[in-house]
PDB file of N, CA and C in Angstrom:
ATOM      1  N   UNK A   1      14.733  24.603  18.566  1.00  0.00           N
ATOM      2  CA  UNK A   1      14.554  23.818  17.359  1.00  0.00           C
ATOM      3  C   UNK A   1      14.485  24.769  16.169  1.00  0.00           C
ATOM      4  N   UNK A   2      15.101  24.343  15.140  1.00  0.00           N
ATOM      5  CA  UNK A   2      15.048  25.366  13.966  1.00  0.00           C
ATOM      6  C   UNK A   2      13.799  24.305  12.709  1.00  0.00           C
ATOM      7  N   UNK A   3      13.591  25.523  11.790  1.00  0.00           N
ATOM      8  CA  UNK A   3      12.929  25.052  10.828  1.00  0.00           C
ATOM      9  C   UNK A   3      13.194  25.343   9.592  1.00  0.00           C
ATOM     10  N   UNK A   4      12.939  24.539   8.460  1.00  0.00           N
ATOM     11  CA  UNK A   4      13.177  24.863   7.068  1.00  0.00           C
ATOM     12  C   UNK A   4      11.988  24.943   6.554  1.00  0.00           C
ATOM     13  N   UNK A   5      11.738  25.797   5.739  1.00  0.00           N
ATOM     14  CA  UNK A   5      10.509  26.046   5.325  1.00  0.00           C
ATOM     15  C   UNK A   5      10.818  26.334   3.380  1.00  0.00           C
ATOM     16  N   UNK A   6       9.706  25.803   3.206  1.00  0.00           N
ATOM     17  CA  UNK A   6       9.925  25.559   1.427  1.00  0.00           C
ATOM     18  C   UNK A   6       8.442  26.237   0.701  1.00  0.00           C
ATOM     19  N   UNK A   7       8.699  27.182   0.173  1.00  0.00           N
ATOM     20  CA  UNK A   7       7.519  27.934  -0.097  1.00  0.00           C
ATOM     21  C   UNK A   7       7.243  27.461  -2.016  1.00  0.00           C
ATOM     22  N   UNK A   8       5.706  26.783  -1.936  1.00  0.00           N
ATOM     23  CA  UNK A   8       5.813  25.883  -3.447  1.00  0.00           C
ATOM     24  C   UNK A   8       4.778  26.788  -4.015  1.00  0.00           C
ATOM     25  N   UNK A   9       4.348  26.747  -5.299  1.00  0.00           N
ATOM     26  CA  UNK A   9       3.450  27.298  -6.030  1.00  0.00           C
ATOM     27  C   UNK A   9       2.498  26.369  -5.994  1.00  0.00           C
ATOM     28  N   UNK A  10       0.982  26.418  -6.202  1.00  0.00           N
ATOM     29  CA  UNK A  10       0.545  25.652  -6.004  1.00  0.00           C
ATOM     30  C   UNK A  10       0.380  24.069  -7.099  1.00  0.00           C
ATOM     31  N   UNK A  11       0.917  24.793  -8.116  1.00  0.00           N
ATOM     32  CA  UNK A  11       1.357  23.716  -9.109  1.00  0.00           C
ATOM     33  C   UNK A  11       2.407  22.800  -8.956  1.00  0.00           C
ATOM     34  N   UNK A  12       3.427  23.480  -8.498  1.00  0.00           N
ATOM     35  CA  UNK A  12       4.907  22.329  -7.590  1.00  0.00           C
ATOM     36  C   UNK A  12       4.199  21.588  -7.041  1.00  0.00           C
ATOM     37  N   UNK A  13       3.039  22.330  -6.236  1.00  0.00           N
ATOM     38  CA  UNK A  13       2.147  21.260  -4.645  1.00  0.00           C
ATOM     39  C   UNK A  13       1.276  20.109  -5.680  1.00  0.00           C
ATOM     40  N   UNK A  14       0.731  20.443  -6.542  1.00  0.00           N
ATOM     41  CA  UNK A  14       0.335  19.005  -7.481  1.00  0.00           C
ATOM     42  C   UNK A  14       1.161  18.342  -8.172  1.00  0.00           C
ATOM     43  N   UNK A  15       2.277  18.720  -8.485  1.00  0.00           N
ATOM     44  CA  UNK A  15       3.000  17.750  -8.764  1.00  0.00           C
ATOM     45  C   UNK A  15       4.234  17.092  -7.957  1.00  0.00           C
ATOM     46  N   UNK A  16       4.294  17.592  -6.932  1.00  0.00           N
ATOM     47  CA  UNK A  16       4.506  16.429  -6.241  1.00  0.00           C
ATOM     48  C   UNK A  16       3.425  15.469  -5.543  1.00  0.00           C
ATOM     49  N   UNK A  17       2.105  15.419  -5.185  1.00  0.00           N
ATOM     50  CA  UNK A  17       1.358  15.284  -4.411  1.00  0.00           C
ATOM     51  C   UNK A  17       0.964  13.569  -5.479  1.00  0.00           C
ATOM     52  N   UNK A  18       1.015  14.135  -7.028  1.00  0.00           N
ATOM     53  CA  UNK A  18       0.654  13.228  -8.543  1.00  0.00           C
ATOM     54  C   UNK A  18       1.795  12.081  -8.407  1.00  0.00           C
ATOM     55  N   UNK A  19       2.861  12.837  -8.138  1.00  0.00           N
ATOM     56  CA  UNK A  19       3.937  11.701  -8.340  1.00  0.00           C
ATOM     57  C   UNK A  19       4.139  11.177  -7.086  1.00  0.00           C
ATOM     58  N   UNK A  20       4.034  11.404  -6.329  1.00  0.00           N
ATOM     59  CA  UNK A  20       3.848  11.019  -4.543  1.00  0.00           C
ATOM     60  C   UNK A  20       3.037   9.523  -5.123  1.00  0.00           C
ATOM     61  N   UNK A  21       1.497   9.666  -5.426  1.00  0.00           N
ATOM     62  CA  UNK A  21       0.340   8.653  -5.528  1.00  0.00           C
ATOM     63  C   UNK A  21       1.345   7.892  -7.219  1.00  0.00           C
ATOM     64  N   UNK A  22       1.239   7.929  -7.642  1.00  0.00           N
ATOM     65  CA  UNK A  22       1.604   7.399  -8.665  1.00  0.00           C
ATOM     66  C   UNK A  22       2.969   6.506  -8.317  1.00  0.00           C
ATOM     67  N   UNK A  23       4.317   6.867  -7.423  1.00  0.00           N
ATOM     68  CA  UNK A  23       5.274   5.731  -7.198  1.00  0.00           C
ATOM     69  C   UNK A  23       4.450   5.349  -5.718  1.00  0.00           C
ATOM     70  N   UNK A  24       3.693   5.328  -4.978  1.00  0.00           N
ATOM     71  CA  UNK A  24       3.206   4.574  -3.887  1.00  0.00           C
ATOM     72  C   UNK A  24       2.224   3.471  -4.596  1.00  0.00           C
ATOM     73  N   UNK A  25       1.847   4.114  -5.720  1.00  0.00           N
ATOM     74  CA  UNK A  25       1.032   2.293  -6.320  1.00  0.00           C
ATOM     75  C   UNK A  25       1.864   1.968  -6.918  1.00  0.00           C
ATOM     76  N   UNK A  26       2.522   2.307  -7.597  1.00  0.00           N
ATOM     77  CA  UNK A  26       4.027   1.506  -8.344  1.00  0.00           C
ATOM     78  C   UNK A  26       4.563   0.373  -7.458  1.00  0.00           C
ATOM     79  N   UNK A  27       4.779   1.055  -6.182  1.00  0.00           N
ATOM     80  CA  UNK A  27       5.593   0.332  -4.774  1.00  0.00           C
ATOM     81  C   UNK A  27       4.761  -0.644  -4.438  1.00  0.00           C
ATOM     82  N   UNK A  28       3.452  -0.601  -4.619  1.00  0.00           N
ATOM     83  CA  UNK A  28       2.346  -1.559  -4.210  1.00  0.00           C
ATOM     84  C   UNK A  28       2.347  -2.262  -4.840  1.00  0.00           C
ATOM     85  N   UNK A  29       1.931  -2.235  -6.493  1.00  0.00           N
ATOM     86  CA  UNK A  29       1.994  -3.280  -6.931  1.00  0.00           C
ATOM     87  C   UNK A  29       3.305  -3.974  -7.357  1.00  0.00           C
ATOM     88  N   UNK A  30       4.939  -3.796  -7.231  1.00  0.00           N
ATOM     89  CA  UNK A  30       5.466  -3.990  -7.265  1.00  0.00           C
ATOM     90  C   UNK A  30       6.248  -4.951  -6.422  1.00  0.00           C
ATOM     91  N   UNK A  31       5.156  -4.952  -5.280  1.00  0.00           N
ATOM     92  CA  UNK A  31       5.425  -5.328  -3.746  1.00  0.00           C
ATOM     93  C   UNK A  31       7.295  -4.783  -2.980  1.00  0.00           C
ATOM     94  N   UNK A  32       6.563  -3.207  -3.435  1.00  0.00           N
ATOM     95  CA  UNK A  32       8.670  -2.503  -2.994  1.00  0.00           C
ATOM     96  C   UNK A  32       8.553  -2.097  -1.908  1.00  0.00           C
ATOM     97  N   UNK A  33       9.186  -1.645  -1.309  1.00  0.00           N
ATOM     98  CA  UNK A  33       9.156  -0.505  -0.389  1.00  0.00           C
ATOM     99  C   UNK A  33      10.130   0.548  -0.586  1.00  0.00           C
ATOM    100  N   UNK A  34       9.685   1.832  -0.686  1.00  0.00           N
ATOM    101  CA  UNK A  34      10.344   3.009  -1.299  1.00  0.00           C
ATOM    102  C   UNK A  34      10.188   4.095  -0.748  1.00  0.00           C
ATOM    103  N   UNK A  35      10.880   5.158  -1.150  1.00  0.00           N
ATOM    104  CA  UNK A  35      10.719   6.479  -0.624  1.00  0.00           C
ATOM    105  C   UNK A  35      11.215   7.806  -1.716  1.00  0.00           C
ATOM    106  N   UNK A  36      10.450   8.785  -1.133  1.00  0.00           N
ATOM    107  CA  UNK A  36      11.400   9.948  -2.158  1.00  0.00           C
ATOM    108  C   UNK A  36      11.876  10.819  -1.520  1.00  0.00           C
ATOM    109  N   UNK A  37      12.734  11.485  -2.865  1.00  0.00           N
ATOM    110  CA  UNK A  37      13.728  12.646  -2.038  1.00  0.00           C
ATOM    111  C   UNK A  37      13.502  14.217  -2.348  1.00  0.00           C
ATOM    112  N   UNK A  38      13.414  14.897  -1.479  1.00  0.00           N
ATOM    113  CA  UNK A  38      13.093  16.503  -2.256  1.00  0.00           C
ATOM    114  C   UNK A  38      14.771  16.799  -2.092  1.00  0.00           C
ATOM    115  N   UNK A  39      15.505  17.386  -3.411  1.00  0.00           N
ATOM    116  CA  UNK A  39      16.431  17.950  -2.727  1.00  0.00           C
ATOM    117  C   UNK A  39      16.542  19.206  -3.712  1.00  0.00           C
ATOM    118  N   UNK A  40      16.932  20.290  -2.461  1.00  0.00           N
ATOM    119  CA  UNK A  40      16.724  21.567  -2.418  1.00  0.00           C
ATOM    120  C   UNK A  40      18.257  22.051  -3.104  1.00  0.00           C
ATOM    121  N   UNK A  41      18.128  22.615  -4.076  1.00  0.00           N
ATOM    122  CA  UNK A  41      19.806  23.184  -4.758  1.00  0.00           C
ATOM    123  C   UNK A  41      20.107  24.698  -4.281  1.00  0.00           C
ATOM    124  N   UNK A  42      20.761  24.873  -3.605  1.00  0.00           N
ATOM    125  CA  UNK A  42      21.110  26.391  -3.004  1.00  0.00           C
ATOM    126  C   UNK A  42      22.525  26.646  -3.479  1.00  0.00           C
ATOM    127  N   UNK A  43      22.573  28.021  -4.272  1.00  0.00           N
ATOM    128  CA  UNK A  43      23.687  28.912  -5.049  1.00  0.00           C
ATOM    129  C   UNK A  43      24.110  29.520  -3.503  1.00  0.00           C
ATOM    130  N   UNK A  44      25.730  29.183  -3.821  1.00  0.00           N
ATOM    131  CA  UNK A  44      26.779  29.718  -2.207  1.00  0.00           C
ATOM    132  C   UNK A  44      26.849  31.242  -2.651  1.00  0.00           C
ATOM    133  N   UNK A  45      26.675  32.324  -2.375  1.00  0.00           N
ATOM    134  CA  UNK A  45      26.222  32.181  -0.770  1.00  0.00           C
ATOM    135  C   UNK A  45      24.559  31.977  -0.815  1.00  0.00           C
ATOM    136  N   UNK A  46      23.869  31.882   0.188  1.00  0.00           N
ATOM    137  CA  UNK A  46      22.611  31.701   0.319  1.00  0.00           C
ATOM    138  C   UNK A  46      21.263  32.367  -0.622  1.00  0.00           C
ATOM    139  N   UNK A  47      21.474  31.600  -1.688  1.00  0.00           N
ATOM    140  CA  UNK A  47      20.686  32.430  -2.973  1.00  0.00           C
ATOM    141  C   UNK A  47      19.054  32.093  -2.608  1.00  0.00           C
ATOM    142  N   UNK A  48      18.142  32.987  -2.803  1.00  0.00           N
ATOM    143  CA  UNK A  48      16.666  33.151  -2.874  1.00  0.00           C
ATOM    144  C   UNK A  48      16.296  33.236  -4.149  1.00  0.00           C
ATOM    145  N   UNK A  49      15.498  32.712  -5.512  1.00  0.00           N
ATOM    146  CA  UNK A  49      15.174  31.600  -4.674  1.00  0.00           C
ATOM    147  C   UNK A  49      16.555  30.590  -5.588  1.00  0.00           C
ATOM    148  N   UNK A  50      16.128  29.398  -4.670  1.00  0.00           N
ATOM    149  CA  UNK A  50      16.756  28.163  -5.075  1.00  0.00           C
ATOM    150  C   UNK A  50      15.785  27.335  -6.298  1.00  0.00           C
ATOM    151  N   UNK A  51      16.575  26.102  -6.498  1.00  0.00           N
ATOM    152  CA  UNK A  51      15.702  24.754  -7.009  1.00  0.00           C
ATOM    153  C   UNK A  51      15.741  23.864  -6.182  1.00  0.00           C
ATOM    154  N   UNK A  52      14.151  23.200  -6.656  1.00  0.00           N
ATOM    155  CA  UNK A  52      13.858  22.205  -5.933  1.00  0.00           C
ATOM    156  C   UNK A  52      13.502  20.512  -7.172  1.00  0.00           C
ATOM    157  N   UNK A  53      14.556  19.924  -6.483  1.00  0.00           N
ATOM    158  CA  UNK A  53      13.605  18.209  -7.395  1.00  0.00           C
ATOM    159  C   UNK A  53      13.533  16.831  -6.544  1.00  0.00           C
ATOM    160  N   UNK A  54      12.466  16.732  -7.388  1.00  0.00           N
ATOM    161  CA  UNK A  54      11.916  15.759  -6.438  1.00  0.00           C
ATOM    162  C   UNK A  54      12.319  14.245  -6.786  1.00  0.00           C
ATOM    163  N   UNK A  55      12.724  13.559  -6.373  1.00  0.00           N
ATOM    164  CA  UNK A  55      13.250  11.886  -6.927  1.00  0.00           C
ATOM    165  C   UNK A  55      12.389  10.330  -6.097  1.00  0.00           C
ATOM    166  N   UNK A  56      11.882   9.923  -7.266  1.00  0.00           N
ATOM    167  CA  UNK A  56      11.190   9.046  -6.666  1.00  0.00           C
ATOM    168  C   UNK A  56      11.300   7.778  -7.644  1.00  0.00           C
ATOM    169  N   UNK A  57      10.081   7.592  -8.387  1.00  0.00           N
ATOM    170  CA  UNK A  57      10.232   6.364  -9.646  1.00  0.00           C
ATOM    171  C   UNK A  57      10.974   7.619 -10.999  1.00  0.00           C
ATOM    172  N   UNK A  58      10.492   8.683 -10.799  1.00  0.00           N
ATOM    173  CA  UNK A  58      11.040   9.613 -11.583  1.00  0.00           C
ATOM    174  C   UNK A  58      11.827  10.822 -11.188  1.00  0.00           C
ATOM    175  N   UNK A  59      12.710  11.293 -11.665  1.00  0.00           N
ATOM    176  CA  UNK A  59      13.383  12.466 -11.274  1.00  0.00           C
ATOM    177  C   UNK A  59      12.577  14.113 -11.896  1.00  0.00           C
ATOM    178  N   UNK A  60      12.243  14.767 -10.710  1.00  0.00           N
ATOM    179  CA  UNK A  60      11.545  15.541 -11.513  1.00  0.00           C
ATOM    180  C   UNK A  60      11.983  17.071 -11.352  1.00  0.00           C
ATOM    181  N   UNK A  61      12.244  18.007 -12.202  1.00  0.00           N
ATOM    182  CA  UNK A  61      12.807  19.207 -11.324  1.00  0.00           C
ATOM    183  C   UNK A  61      11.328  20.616 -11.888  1.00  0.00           C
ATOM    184  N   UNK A  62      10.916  20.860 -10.037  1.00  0.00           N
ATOM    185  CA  UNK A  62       9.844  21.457  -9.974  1.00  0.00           C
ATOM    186  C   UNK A  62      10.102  22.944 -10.012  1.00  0.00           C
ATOM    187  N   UNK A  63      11.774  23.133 -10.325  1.00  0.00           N
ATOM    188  CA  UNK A  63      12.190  24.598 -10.704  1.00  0.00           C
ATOM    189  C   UNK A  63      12.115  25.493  -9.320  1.00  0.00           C
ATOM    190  N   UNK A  64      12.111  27.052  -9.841  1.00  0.00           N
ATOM    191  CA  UNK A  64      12.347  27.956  -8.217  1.00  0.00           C
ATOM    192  C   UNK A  64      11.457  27.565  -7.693  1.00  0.00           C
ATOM    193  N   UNK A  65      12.209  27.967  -5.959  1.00  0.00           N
ATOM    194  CA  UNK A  65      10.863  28.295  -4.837  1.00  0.00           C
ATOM    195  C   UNK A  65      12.107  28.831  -3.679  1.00  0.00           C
ATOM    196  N   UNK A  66      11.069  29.171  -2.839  1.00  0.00           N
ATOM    197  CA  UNK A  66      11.302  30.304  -1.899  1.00  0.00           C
ATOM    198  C   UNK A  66      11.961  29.612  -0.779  1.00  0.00           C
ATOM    199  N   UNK A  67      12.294  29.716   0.040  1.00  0.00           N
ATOM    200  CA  UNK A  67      13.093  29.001   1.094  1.00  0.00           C
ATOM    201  C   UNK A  67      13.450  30.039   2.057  1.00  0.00           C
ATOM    202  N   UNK A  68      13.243  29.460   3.118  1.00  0.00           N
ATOM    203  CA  UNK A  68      14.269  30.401   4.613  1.00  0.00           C
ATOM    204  C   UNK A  68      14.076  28.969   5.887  1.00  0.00           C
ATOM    205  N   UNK A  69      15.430  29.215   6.636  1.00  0.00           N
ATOM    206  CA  UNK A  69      15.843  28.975   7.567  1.00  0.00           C
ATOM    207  C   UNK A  69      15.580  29.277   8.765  1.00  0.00           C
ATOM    208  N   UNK A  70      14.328  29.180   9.740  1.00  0.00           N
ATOM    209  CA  UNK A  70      14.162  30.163  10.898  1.00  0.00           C
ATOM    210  C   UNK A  70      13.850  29.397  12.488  1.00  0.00           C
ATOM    211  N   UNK A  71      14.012  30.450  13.442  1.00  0.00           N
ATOM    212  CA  UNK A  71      13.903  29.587  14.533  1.00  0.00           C
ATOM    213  C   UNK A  71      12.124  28.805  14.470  1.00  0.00           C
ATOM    214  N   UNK A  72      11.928  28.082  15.226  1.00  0.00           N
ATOM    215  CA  UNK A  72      10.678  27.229  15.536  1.00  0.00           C
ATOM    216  C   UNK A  72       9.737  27.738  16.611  1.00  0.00           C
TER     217      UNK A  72
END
């Protein structure tokens, strides 16, 4: 099994964690059902670091972070 691993600052880690709680009561009181997306932007060939944004009720871009690919 392989793993992806996403290395955040701890400020990336509150803001996604803010906007995580913030569209799950949105979804609640909205009566939705929803989800979000992290997606990771990687420069060909395999650039360190990358960007990361997060998409949910808002699109948010949480800028560099660290990334590697390794066995499990």
């Amino acid at each position: 099994m392989r793993k992806l691993e996403i290395i955040l600052t701890e400020e990336q880690y509150q803001h996604i964690i803010a906007e995580r709680s913030y569209g799950n009561r949105t979804n609640l009181e909205e009566e939705t059902f929803g989800g979000y997306e992290l997606c990771l932007h990687i420069a060909s060939p395999d650039v360190i670091p990358a960007t990361l944004e997060m998409k949910m009720i808002n699109t948010i871009d949480l800028g560099e972070v660290e990334w590697k690919i390794s066995e499990y």
